[in-house]
N, C-alpha and C. Protein backbone atom coordinates (compact mmCIF):
# COMPACT_ATOMS: atom_id res chain seq x y z
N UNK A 1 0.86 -1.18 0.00
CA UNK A 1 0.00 0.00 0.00
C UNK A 1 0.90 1.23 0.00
N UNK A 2 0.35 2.55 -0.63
CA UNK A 2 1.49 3.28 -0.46
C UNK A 2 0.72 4.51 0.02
N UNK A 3 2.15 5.44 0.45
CA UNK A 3 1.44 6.64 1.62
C UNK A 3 0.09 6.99 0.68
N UNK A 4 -0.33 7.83 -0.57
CA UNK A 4 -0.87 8.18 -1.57
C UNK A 4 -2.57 7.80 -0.87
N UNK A 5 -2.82 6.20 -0.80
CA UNK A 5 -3.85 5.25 -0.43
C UNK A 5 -3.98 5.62 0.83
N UNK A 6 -3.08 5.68 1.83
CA UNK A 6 -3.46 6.18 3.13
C UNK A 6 -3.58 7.63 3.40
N UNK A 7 -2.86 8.48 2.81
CA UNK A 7 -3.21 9.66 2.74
C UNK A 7 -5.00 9.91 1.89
N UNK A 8 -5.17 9.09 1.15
CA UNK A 8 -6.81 9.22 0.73
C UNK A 8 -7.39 8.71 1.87
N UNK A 9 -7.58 7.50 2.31
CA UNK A 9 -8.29 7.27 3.71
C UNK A 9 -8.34 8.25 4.95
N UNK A 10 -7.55 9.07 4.99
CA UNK A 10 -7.09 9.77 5.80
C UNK A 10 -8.19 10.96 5.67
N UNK A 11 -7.92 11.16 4.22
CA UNK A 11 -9.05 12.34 4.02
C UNK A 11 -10.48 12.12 3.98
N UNK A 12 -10.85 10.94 3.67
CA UNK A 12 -12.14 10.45 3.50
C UNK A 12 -12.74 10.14 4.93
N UNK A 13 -11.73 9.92 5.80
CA UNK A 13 -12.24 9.99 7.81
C UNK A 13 -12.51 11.23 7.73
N UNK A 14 -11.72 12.27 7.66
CA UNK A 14 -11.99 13.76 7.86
C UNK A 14 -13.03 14.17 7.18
N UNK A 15 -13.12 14.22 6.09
CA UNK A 15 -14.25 14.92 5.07
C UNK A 15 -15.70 14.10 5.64
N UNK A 16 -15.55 13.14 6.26
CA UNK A 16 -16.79 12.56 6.43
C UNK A 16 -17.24 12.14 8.37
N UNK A 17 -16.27 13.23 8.83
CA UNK A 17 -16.31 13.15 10.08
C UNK A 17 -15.96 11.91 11.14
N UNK A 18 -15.43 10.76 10.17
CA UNK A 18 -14.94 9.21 10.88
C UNK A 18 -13.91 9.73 12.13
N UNK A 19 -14.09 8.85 13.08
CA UNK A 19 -13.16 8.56 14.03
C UNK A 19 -12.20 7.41 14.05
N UNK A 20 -12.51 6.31 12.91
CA UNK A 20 -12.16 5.09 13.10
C UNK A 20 -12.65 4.80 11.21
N UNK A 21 -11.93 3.97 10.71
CA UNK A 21 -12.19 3.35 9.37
C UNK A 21 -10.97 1.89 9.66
N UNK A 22 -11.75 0.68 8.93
CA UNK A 22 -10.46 -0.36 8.44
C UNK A 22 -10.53 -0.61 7.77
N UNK A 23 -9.49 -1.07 6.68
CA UNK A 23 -9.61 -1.00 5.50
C UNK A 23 -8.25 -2.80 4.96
N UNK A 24 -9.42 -3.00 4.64
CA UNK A 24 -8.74 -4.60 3.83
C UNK A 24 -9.17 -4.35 2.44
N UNK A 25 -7.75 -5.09 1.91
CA UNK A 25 -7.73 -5.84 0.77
C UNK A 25 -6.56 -6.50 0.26
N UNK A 26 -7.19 -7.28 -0.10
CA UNK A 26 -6.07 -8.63 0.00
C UNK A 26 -4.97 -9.24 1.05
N UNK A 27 -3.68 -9.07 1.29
CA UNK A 27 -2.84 -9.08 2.13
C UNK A 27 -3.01 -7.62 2.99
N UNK A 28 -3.23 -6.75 3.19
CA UNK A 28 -3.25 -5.60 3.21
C UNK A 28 -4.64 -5.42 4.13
N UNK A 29 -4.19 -4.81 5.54
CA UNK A 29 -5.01 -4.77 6.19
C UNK A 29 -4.46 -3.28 7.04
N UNK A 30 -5.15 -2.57 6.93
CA UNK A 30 -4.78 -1.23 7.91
C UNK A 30 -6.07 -0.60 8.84
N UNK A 31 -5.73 0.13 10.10
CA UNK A 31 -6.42 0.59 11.16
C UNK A 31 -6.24 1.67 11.25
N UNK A 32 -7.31 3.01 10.64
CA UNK A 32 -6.34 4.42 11.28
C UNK A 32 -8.14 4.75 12.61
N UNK A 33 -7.37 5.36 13.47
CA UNK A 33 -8.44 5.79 14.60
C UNK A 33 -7.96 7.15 14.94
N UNK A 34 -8.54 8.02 15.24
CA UNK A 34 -8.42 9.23 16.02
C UNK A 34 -9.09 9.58 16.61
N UNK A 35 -8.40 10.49 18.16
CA UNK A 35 -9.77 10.67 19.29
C UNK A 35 -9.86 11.27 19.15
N UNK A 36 -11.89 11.15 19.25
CA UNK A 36 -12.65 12.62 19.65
C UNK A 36 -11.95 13.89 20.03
N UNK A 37 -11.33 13.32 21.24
CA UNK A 37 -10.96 14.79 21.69
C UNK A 37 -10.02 15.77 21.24
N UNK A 38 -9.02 15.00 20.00
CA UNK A 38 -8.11 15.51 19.58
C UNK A 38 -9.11 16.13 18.29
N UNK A 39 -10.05 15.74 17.77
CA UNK A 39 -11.11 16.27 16.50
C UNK A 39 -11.74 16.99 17.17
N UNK A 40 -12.43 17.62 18.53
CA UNK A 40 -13.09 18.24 19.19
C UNK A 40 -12.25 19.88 18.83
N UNK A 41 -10.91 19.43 19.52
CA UNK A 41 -9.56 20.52 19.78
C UNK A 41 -9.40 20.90 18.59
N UNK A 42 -9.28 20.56 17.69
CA UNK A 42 -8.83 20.93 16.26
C UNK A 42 -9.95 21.94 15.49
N UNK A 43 -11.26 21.03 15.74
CA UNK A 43 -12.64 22.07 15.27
C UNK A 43 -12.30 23.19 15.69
N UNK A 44 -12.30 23.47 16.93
CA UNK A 44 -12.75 24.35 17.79
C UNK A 44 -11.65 25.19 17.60
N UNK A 45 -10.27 24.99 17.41
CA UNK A 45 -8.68 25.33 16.73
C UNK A 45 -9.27 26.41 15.14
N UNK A 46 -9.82 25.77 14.37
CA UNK A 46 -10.58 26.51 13.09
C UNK A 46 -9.61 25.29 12.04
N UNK A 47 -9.29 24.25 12.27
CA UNK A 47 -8.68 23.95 11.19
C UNK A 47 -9.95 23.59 10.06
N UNK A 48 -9.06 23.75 9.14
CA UNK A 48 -9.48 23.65 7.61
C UNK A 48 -9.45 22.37 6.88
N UNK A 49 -9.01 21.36 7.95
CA UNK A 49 -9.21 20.23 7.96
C UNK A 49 -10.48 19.71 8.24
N UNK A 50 -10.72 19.66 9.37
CA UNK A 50 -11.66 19.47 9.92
C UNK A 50 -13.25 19.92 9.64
N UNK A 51 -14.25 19.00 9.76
CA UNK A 51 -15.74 18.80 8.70
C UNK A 51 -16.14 19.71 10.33
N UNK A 52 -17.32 20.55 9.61
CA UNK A 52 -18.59 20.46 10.61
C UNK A 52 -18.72 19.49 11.60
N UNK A 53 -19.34 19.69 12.89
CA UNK A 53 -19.80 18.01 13.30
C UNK A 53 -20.60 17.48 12.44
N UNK A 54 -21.12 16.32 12.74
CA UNK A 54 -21.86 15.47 11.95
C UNK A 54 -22.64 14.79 13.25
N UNK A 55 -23.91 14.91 12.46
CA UNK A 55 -25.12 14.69 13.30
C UNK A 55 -24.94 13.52 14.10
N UNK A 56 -25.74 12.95 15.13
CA UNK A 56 -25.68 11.34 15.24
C UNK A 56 -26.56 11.17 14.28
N UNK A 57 -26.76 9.53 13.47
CA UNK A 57 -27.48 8.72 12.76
C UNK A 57 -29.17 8.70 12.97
N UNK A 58 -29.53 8.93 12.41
CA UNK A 58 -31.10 9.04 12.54
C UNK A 58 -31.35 6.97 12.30
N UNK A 59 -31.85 6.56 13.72
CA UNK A 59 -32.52 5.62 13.65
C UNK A 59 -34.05 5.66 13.69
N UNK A 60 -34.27 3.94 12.49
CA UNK A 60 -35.63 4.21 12.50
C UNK A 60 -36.39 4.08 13.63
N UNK A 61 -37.54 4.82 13.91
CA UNK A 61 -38.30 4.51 15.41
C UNK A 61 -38.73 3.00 15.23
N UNK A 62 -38.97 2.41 16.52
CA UNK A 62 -39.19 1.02 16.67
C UNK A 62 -40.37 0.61 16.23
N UNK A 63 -41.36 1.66 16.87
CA UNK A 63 -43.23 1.86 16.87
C UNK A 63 -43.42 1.68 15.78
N UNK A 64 -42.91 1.93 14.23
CA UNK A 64 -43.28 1.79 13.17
C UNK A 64 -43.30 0.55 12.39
N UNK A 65 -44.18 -0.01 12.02
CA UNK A 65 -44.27 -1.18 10.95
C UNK A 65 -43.77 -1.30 9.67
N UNK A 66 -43.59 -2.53 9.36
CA UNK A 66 -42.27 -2.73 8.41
C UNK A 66 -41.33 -3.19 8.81
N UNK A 67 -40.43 -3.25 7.23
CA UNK A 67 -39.07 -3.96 7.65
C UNK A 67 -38.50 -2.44 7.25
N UNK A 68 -37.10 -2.29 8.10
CA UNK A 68 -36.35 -1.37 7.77
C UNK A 68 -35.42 -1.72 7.17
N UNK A 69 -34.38 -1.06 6.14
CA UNK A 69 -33.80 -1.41 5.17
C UNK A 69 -32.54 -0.25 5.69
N UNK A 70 -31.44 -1.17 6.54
CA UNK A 70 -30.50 -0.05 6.87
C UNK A 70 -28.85 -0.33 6.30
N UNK A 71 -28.13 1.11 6.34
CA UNK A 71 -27.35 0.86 5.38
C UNK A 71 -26.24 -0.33 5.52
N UNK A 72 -25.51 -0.79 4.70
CA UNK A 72 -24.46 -1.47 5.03
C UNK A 72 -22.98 -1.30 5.11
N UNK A 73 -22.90 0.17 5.28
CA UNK A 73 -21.78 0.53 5.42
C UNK A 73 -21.70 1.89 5.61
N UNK A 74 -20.62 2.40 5.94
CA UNK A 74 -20.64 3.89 5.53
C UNK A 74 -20.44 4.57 4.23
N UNK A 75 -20.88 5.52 3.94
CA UNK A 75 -20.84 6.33 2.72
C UNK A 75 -21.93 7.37 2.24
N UNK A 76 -21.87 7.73 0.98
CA UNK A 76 -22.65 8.37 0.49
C UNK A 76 -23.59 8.10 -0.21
N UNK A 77 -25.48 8.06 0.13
CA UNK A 77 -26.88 7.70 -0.55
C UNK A 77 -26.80 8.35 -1.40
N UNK A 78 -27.54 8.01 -2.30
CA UNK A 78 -27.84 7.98 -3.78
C UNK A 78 -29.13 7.35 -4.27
N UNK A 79 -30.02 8.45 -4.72
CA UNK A 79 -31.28 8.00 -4.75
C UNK A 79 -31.56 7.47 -6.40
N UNK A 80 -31.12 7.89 -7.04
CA UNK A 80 -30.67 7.16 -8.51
C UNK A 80 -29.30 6.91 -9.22
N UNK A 81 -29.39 6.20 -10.28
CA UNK A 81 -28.20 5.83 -10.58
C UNK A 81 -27.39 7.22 -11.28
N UNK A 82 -28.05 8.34 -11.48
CA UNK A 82 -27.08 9.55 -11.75
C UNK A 82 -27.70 10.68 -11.87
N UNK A 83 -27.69 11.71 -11.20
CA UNK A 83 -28.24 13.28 -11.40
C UNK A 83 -29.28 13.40 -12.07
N UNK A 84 -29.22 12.96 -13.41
CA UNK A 84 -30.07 13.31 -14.52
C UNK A 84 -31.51 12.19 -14.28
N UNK A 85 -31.09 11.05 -14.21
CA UNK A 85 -32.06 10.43 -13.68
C UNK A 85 -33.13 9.98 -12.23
N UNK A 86 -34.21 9.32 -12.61
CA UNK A 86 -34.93 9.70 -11.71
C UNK A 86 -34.93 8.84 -10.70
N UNK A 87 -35.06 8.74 -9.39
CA UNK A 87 -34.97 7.86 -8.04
C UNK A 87 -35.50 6.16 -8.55
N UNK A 88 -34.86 5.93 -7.80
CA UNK A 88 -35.03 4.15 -8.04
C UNK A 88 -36.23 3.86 -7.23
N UNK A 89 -36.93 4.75 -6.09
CA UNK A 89 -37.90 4.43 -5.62
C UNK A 89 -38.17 5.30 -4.92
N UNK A 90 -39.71 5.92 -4.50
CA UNK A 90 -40.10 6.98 -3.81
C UNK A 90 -41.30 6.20 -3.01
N UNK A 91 -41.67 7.26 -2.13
CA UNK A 91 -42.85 7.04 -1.03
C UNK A 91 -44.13 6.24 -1.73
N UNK A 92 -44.72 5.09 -1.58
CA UNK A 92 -45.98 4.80 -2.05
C UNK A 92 -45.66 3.86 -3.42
N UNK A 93 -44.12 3.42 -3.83
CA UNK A 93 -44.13 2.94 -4.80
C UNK A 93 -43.88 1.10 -4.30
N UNK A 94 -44.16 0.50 -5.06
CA UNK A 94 -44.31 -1.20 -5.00
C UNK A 94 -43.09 -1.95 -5.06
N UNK A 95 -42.25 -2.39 -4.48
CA UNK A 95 -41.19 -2.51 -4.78
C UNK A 95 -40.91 -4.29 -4.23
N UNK A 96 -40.10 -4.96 -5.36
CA UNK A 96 -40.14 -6.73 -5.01
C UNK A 96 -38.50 -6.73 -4.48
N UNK A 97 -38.60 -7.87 -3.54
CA UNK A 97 -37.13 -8.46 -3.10
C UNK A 97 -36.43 -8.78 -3.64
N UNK A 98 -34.85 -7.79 -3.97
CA UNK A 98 -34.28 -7.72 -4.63
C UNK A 98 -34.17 -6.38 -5.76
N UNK A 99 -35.22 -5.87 -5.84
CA UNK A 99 -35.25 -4.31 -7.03
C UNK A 99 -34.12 -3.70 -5.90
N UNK A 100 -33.58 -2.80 -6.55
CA UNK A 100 -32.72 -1.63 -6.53
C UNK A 100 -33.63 -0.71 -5.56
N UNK A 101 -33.03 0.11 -4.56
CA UNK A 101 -33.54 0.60 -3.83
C UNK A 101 -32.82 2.12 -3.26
N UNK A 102 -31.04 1.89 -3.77
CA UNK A 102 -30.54 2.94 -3.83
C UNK A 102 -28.91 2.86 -3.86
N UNK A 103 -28.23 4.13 -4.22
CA UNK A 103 -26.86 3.17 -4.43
C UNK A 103 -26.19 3.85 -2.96
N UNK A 104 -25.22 3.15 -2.69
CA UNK A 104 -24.40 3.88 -1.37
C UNK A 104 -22.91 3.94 -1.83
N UNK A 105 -22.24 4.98 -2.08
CA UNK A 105 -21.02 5.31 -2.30
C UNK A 105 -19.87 5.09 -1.09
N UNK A 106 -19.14 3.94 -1.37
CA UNK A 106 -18.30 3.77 -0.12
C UNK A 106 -16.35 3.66 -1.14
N UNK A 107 -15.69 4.61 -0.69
CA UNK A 107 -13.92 4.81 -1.32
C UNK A 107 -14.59 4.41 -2.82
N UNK A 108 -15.42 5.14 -3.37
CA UNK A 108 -15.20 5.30 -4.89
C UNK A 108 -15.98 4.04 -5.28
N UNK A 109 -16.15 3.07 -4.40
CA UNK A 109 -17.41 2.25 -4.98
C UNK A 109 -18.67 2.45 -4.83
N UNK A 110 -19.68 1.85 -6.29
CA UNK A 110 -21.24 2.02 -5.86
C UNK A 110 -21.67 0.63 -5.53
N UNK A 111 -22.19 1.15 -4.45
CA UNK A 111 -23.18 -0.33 -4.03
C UNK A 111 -24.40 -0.33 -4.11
N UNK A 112 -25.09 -1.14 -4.91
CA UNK A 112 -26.16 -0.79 -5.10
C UNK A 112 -26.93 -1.18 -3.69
N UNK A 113 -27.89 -0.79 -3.12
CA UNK A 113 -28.83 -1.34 -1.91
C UNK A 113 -30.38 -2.12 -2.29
N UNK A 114 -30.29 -3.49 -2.81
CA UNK A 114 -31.69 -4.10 -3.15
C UNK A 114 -32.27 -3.97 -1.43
N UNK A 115 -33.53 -4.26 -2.06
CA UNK A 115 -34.76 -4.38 -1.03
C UNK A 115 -34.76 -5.72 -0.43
N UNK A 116 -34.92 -5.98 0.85
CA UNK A 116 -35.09 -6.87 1.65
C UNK A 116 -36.07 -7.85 1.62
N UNK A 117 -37.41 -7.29 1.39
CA UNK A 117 -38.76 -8.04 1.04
C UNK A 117 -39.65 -7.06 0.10
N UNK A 118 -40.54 -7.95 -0.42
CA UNK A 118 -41.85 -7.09 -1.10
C UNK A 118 -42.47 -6.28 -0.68
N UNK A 119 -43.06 -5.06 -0.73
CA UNK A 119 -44.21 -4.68 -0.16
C UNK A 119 -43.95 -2.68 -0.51
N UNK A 120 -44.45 -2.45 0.12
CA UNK A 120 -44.83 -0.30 -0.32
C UNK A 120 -43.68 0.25 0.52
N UNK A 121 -42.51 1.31 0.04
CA UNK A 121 -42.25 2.28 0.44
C UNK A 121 -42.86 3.00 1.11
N UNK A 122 -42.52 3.29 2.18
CA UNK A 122 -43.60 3.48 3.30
C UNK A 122 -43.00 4.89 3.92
N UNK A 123 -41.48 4.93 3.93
CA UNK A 123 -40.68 6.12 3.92
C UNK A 123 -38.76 6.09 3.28
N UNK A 124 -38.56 7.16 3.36
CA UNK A 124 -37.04 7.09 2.90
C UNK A 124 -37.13 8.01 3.59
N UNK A 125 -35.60 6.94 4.34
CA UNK A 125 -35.15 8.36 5.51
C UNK A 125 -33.92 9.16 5.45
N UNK A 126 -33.79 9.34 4.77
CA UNK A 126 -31.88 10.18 4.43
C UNK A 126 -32.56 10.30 3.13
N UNK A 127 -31.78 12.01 2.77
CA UNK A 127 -31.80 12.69 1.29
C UNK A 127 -30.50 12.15 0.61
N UNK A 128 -30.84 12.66 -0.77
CA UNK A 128 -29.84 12.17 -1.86
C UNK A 128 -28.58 13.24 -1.61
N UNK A 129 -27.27 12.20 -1.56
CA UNK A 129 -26.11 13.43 -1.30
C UNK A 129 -26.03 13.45 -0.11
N UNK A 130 -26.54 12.63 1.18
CA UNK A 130 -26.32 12.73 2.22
C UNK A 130 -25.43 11.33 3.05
N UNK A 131 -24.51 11.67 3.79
CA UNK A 131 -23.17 10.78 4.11
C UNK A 131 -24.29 10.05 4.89
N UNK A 132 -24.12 8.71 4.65
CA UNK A 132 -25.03 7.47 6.21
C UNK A 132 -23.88 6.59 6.94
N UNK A 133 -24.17 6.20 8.01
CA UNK A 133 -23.31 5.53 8.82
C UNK A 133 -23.69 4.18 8.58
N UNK A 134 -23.02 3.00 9.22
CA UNK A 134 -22.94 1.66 8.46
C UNK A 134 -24.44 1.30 9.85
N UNK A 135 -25.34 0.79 9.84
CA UNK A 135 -26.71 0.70 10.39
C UNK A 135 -27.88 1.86 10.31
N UNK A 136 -27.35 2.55 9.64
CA UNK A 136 -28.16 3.50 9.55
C UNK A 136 -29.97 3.62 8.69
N UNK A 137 -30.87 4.20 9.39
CA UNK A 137 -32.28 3.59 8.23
C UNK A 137 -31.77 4.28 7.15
N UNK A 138 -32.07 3.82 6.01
CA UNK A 138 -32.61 4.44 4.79
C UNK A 138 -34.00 3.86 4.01
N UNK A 139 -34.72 3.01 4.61
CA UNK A 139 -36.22 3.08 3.82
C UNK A 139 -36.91 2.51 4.83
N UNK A 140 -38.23 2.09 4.73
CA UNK A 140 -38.87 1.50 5.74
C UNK A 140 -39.74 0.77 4.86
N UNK A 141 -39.91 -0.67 4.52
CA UNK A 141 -41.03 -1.06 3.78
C UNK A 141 -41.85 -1.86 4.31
N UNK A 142 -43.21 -1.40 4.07
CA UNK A 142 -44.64 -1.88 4.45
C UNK A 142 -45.48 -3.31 3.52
C-alpha cells in the first residue's frame, strides 16, 4: 500500500467526520483511529481540515411497521443511478425483493442497496447526497 492510499483514507475519515475506518484488501489490512478529543480541539482550533460536526445517525423509530432497510456501510446515498435520472424508488411505490432501492457510495465504490422483502415504500429516511453511517435507516417497507 502506499502513503498516496493512506493519505486518501485519511481524508475520506476527515471529510466525512470518521473517528475510526479499516480498510482490507487482500494481504493488506490497515487501522487508522483518532480521538474525539483531539477532533473536538482541532474544530474548535478553526482547522481547515476538519468537517462540521456530523449529526448522530437518525434511527428508524421502533413503533413503526415494516421492515427497515438499513445501510451497510458507511458512505454516500444515492437516490438514482445519476443526477439526470430519476430515483429508483419513492414514497408509495411497489417494490419486489431484490429491485434496486438505492446506491451507497463507499472509497469510490457504488453499491447498489436491493430491497429486503416485497411490499410499499412506506418512507425514505436520508436525502440524496447525504453521508449514512454503516446501520443506519434508509427506507422502511410496508
Amino acid at each position: 500500500m502506499e502513503i498516496k492510499e493512506i493519505e486518501s483514507l485519511a481524508r475520506l475519515m476527515s471529510e466525512n467526520g470518521l473517528t475510526g475506518l479499516e480498510y482490507k484488501a487482500g494481504e493488506v489490512s490497515l487501522k487508522l483511529e483518532r480521538r474525539q478529543e483531539a477532533a473536538a480541539f482541532q474544530q474548535a482550533a478553526g482547522s481547515p481540515f476538519m468537517p462540521a460536526p456530523v449529526e448522530a445517525p437518525e434511527q428508524a423509530p421502533e413503533e413503526k411497521e415494516g421492515t427497515v432497510v438499513v445501510s451497510p456501510t458507511v458512505g454516500v446515498f444515492y437516490a438514482a443511478a445519476s443526477p439526470e435520472s430519476k430515483p429508483f424508488v419513492a414514497v408509495g411505490d411497489r417494490v419486489e425483493k431484490g429491485d434496486t432501492l438505492c446506491i451507497i457510495e463507499a472509497m469510490k465504490l457504488m453499491n447498489e442497496i436491493p430491497a429486503e422483502v416485497s411490499g410499499k415504500v412506506a418512507e425514505v429516511c436520508v436525502g440524496n447526497g447525504q453521508v449514512v453511517e454503516y446501520g443506519q435507516a434508509l427506507f422502511r417497507i410496508v
